[in-house]
C-alpha atoms as a PDB file:
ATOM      1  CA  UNK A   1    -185.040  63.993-158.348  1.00  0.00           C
ATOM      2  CA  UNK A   2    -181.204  64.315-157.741  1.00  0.00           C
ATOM      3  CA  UNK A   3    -178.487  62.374-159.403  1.00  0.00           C
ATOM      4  CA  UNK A   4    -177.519  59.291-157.082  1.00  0.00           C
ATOM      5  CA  UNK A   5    -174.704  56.821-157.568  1.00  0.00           C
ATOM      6  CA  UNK A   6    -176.497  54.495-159.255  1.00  0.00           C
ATOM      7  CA  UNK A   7    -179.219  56.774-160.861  1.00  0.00           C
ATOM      8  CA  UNK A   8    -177.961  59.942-163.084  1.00  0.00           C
ATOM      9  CA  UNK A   9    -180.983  61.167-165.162  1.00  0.00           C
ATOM     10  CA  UNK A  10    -178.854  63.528-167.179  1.00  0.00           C
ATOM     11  CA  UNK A  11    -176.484  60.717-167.975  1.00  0.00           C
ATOM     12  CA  UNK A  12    -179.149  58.245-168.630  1.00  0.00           C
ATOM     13  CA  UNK A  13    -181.195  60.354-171.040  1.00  0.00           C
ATOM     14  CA  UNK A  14    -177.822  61.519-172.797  1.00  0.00           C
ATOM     15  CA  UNK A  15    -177.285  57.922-173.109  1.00  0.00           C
ATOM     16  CA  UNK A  16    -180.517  56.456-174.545  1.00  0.00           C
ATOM     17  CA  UNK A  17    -180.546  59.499-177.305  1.00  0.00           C
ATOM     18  CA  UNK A  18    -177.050  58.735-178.117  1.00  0.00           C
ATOM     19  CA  UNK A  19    -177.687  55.116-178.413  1.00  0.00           C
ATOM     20  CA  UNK A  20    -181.009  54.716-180.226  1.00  0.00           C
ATOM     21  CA  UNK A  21    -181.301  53.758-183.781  1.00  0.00           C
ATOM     22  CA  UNK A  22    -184.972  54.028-184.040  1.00  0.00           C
ATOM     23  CA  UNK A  23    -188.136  55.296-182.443  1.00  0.00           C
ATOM     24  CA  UNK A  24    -192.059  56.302-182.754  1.00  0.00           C
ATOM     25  CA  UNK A  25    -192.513  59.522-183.894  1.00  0.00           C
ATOM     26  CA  UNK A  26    -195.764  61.380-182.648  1.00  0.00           C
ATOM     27  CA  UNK A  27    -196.672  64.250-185.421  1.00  0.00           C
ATOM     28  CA  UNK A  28    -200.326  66.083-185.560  1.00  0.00           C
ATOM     29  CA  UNK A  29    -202.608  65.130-188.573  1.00  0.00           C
ATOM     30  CA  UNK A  30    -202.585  68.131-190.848  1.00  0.00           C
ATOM     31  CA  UNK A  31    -205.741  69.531-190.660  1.00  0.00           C
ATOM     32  CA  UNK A  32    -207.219  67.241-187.873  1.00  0.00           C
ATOM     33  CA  UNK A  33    -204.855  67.766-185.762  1.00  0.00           C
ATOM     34  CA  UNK A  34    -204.947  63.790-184.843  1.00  0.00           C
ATOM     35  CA  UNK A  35    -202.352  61.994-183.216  1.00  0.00           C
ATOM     36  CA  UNK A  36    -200.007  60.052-185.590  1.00  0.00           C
ATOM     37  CA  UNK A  37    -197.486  57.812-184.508  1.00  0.00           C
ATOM     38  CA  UNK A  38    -194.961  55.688-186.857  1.00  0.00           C
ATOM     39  CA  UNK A  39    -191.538  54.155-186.918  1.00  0.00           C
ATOM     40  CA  UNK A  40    -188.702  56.078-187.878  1.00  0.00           C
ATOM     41  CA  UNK A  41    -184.984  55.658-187.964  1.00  0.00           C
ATOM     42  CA  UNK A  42    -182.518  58.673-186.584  1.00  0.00           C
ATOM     43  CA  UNK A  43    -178.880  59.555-185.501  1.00  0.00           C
ATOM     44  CA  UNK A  44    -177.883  62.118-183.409  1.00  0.00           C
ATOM     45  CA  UNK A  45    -176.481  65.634-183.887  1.00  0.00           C
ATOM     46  CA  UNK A  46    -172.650  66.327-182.249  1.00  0.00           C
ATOM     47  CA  UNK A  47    -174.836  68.048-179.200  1.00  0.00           C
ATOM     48  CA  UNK A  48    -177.466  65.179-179.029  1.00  0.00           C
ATOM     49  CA  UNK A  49    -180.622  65.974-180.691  1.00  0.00           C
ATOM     50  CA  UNK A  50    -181.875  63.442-182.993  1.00  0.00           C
ATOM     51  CA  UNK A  51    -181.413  63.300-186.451  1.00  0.00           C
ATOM     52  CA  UNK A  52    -184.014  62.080-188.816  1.00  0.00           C
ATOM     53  CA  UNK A  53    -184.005  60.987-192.898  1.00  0.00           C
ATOM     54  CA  UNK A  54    -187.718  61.256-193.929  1.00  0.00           C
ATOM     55  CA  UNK A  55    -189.556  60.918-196.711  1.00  0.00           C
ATOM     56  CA  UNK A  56    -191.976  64.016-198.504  1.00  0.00           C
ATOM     57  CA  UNK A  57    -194.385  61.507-199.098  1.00  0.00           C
ATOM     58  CA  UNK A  58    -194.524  59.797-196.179  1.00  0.00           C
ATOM     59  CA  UNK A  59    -197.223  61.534-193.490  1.00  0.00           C
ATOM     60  CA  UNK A  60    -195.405  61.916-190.724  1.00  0.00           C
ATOM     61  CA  UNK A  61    -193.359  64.729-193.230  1.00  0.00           C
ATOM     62  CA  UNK A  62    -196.335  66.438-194.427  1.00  0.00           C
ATOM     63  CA  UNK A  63    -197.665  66.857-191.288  1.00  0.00           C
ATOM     64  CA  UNK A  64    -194.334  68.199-189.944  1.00  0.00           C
ATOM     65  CA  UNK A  65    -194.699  70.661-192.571  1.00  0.00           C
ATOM     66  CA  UNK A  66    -197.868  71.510-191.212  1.00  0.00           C
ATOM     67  CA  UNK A  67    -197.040  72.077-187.914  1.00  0.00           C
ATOM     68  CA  UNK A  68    -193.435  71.257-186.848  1.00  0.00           C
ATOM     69  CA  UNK A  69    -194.267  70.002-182.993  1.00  0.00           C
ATOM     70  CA  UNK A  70    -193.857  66.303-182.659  1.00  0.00           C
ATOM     71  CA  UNK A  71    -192.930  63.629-179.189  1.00  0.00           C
ATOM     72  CA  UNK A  72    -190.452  61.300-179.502  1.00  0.00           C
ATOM     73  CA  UNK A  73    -190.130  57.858-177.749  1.00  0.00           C
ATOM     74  CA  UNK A  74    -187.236  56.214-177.278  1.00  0.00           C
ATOM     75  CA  UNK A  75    -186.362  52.977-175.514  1.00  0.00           C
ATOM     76  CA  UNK A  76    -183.176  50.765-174.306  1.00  0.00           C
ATOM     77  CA  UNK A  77    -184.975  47.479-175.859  1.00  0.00           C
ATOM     78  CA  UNK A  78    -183.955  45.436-172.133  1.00  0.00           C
ATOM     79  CA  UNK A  79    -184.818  41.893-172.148  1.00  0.00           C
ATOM     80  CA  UNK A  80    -188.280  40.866-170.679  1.00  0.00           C
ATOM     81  CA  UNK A  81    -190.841  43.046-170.110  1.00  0.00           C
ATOM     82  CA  UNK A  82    -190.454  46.430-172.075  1.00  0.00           C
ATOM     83  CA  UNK A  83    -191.447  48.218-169.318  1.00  0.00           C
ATOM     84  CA  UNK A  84    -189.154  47.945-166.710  1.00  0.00           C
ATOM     85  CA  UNK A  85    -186.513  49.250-169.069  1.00  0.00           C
ATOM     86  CA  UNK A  86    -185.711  53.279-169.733  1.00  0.00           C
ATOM     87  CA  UNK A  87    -187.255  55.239-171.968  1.00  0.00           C
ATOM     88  CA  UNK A  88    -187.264  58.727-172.579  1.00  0.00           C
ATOM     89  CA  UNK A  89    -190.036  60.913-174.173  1.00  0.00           C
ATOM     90  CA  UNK A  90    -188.782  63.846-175.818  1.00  0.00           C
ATOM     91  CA  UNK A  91    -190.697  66.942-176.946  1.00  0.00           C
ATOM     92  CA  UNK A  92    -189.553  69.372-179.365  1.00  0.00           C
ATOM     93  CA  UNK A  93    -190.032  70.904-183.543  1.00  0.00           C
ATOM     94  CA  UNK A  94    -188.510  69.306-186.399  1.00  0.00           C
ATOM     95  CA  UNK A  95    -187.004  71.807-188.427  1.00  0.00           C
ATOM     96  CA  UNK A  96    -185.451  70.974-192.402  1.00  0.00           C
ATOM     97  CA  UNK A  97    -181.777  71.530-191.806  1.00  0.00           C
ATOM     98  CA  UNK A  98    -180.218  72.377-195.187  1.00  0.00           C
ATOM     99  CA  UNK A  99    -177.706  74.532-193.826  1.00  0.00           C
ATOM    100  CA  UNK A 100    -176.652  71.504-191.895  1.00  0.00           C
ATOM    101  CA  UNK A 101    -177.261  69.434-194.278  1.00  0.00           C
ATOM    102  CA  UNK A 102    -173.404  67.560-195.282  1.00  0.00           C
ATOM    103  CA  UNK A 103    -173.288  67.405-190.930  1.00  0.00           C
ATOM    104  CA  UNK A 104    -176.264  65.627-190.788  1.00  0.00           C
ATOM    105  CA  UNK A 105    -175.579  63.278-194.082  1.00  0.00           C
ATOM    106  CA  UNK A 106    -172.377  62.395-192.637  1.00  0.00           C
ATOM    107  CA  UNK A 107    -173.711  61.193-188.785  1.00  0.00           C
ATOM    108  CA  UNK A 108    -176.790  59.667-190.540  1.00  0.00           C
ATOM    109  CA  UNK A 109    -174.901  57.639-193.200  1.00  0.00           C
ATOM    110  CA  UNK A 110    -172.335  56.759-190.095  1.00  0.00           C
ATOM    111  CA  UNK A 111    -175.245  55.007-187.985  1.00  0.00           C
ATOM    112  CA  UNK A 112    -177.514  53.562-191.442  1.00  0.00           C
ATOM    113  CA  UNK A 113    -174.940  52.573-193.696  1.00  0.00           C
ATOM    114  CA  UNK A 114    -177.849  51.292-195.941  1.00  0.00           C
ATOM    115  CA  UNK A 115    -179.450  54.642-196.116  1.00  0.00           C
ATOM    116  CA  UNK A 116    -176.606  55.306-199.219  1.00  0.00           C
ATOM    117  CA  UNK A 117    -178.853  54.202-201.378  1.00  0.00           C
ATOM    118  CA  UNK A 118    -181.447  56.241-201.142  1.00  0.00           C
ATOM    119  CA  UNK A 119    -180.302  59.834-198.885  1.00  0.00           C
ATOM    120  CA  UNK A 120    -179.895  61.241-202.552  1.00  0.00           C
ATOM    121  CA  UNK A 121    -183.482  60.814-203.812  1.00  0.00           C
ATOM    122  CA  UNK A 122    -185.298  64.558-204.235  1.00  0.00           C
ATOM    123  CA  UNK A 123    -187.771  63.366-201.880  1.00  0.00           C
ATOM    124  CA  UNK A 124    -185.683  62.469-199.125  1.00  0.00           C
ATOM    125  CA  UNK A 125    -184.651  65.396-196.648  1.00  0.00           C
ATOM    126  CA  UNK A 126    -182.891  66.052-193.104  1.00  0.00           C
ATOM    127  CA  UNK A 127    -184.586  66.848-190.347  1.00  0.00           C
ATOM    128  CA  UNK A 128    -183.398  67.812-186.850  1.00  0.00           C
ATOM    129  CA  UNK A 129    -185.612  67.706-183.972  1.00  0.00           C
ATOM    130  CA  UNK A 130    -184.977  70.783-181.707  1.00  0.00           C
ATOM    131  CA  UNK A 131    -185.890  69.599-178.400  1.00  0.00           C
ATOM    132  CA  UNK A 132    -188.181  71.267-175.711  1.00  0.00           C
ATOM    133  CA  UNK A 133    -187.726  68.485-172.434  1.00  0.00           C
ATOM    134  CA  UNK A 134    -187.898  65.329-172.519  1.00  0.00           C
ATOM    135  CA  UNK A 135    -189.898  62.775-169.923  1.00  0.00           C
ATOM    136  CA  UNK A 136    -187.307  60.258-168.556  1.00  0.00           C
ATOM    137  CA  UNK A 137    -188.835  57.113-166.828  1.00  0.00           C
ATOM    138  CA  UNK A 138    -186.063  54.509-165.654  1.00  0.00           C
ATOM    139  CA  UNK A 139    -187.974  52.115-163.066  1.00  0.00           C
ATOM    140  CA  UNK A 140    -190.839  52.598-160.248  1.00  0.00           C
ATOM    141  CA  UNK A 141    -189.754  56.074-158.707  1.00  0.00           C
ATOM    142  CA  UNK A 142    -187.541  57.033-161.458  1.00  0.00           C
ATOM    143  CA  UNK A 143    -189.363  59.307-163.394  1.00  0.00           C
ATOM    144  CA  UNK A 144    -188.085  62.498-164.290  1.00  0.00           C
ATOM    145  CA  UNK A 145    -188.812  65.648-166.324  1.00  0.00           C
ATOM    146  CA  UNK A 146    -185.602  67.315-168.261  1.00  0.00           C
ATOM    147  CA  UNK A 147    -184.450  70.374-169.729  1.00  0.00           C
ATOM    148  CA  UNK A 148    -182.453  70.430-173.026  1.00  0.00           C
ATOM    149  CA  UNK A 149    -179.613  72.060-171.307  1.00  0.00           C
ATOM    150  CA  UNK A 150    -179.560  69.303-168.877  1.00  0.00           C
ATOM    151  CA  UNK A 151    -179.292  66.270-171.885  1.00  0.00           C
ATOM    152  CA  UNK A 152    -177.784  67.864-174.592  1.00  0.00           C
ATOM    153  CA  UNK A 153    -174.197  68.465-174.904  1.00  0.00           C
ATOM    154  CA  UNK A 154    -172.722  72.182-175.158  1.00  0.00           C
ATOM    155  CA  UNK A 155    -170.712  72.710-178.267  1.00  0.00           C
ATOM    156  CA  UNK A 156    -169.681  76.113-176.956  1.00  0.00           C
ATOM    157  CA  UNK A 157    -165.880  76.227-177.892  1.00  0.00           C
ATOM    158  CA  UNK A 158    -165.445  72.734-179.494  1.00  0.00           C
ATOM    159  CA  UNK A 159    -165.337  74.341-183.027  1.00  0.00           C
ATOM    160  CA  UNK A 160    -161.977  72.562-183.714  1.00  0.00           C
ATOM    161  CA  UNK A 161    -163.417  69.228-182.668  1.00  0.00           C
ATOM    162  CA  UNK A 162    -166.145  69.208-184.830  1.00  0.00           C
ATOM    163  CA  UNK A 163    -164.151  70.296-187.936  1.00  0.00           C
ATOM    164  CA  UNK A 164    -161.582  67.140-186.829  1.00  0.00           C
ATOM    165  CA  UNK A 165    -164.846  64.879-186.276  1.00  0.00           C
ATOM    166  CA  UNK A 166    -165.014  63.145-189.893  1.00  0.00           C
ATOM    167  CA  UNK A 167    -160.923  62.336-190.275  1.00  0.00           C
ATOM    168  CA  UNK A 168    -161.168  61.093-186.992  1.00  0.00           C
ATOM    169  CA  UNK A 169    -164.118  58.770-187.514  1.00  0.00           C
ATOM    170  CA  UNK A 170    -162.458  57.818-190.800  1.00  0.00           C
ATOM    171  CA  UNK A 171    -158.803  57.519-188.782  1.00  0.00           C
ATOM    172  CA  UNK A 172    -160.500  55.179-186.330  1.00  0.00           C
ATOM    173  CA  UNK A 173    -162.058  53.143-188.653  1.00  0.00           C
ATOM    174  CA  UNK A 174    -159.253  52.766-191.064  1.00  0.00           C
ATOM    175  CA  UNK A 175    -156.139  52.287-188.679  1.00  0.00           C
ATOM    176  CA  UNK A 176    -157.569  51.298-184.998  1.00  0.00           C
ATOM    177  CA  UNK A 177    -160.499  49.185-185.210  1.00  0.00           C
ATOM    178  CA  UNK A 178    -158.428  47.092-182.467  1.00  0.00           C
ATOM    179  CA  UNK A 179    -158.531  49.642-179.933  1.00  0.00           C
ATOM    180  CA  UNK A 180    -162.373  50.041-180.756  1.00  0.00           C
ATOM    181  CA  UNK A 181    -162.445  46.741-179.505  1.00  0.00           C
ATOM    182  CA  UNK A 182    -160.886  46.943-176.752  1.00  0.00           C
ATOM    183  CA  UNK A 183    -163.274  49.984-176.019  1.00  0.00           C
ATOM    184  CA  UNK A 184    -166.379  48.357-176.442  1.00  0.00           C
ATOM    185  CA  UNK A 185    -165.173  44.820-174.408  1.00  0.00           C
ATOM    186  CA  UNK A 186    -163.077  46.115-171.644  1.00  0.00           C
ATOM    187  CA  UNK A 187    -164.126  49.217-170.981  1.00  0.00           C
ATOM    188  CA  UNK A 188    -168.170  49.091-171.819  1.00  0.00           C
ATOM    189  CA  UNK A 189    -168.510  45.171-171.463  1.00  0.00           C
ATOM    190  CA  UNK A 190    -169.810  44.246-174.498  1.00  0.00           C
ATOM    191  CA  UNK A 191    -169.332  41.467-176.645  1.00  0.00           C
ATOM    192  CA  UNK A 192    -166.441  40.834-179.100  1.00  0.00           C
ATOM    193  CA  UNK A 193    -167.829  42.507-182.635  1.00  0.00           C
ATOM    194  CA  UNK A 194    -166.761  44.399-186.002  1.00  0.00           C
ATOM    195  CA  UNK A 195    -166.903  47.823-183.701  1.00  0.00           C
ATOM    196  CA  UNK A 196    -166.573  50.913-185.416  1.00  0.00           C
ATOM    197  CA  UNK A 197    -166.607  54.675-185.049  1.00  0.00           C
ATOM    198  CA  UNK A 198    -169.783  56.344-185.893  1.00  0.00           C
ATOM    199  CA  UNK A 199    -169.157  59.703-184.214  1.00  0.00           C
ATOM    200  CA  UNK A 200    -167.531  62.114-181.444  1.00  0.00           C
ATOM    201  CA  UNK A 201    -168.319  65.118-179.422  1.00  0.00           C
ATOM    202  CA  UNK A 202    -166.963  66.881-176.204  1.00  0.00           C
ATOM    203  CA  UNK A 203    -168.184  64.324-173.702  1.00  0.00           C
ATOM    204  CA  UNK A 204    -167.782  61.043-175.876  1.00  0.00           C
ATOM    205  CA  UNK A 205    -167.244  58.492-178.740  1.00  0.00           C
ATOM    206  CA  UNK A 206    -170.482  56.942-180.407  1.00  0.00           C
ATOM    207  CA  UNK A 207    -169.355  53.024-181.313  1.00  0.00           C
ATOM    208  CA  UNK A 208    -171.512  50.604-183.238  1.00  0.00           C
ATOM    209  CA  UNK A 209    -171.649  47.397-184.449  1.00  0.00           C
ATOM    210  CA  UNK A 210    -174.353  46.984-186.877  1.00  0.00           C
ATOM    211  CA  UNK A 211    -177.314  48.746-185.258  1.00  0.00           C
ATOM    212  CA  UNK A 212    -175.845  47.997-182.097  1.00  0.00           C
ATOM    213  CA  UNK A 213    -174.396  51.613-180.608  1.00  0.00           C
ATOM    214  CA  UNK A 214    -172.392  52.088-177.728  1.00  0.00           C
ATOM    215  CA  UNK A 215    -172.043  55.288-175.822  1.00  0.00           C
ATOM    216  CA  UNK A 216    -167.842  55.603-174.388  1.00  0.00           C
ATOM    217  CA  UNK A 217    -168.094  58.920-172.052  1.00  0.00           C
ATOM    218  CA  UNK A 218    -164.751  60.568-171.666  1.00  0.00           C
ATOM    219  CA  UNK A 219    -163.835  61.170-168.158  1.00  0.00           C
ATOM    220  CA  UNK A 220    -163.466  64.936-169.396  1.00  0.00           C
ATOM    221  CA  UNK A 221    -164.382  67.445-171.816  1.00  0.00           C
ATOM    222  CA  UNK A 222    -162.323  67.364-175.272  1.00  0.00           C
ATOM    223  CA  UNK A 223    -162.743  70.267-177.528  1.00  0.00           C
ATOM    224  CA  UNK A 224    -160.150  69.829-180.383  1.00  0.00           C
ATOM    225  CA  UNK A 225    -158.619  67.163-182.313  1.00  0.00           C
ATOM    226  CA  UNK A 226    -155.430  66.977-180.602  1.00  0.00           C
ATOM    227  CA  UNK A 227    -157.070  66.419-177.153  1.00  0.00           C
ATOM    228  CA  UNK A 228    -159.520  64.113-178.464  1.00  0.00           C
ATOM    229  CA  UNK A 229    -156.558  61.625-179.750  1.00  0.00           C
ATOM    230  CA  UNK A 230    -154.663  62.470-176.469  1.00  0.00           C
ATOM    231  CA  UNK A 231    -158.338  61.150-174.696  1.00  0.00           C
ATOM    232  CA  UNK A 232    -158.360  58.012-177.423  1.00  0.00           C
ATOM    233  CA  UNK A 233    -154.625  57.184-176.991  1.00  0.00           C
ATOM    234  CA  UNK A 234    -155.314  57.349-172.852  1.00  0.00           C
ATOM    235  CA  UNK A 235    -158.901  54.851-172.724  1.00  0.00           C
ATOM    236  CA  UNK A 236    -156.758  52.533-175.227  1.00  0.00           C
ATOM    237  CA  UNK A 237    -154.783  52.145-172.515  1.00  0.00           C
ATOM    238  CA  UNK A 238    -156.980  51.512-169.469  1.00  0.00           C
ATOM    239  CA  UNK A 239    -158.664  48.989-172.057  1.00  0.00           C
ATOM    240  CA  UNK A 240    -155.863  47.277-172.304  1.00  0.00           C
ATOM    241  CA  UNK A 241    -154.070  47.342-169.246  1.00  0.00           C
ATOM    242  CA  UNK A 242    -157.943  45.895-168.333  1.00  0.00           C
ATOM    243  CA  UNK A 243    -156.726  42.877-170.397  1.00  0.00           C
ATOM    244  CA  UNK A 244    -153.981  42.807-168.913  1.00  0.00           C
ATOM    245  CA  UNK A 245    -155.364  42.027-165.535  1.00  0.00           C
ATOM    246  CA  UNK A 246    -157.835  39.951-166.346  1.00  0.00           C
ATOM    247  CA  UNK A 247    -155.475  37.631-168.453  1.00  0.00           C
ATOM    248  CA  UNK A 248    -153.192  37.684-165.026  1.00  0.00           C
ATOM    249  CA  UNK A 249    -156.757  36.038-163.052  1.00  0.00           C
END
């Protein structure tokens, strides 16, 4: 199915994995090889793929161990019936990522604050899910099968931007919480909230508001720090020249 005006698959699954704070993990029963669902919390990578905090004891992790291939389901959580809102489920292996391990810490800690307490326990490790497709269904005749290059972002060349992301999530936070306001109301609609910075990549700024996340796309690819606050400095300005007309009405 091609992109329409109103319907972007790409866009909507980059969206929903950007945006989601939880979801059911499907892992294989070691030794059974039984389905095995359960509720788990993630964040995303700087290209997309989720990010999860799990638990050697729990099963889910020691049948990961056992055979890295899991699903994950992710929803928007719409109002009313559950099914007439997107969802996307995503295929792919869970790999430990201790090389990446302070990346993932950081982005994890950024959308579950209240996972401090705990990410340092021996137990505890990182996992990244290295997706295969995902499964996108948005609505009757809106379903739609996707390849990773098609929902996850390229980091080819944004080397600078990702060694800028954590002072610029800490910049934001610290100095323009305003403008993340304006961000979230005028430019995404939502309501007025104690929005933050969680994260950044090429194509956008992740925003959340206790585990309410917000997904600003940039109107074009950033790939260092001094374009990214160029980008920042330029939507602060539509946001509030927004205002500004609606204040005039």
């Amino acid at each position: 199915m091609q992109p329409t005006p109103d319907f972007d698959p790409a866009k909507l699954a980059k969206s929903l994995l950007r945006r989601s704070r939880q979801g059911a993990l499907a892992t294989l029963m070691a030794g059974s090889g039984d389905p095995y669902c359960s509720l788990v919390n993630l964040a995303s990578h700087p290209d997309g793929s989720p990010i999860l905090l799990i638990s050697g004891l729990a099963v889910h992790t020691r049948n990961i161990l056992a055979d890295s291939r899991v699903s994950l389901m992710l929803d928007e959580r719409a109002e009313g019936d559950p099914l007439e809102g997107a969802r996307i489920m995503l295929s792919g292996r869970a790999e430990q990522a201790e090389a990446e391990k302070d990346l993932l810490q950081r982005r994890y800690l950024n959308a579950h604050p209240s996972a401090e307490g705990f990410v340092s326990f021996k137990d505890f490790s990182f996992f990244r899910i290295r997706p295969t497709g995902t499964h996108l269904v948005a609505g009757f005749g809106r379903i739609v099968d996707l390849k990773p290059t098609q929902f996850l972002t390229d980091l080819t060349g944004a080397e600078d931007l990702l060694a800028a992301e954590e002072g610029a999530v800490a910049h934001m936070n610290a100095d323009h919480r305003e403008a993340m306001g304006l961000y979230a109301t005028k430019l995404l609609g939502a309501g007025a909230g104690d929005w933050r910075c969680s994260g950044c990549d090429p194509e956008g700024l992740d925003m959340q508001d206790g585990q309410i996340a917000l997904r600003l796309d940039f109107p074009e690819r950033v790939t260092d720090g001094t374009s990214l606050r160029r980008m920042l400095v330029r939507l602060a300005g539509e946001a509030r020249t927004k205002m500004d007309q609606n204040a005039r009405i």
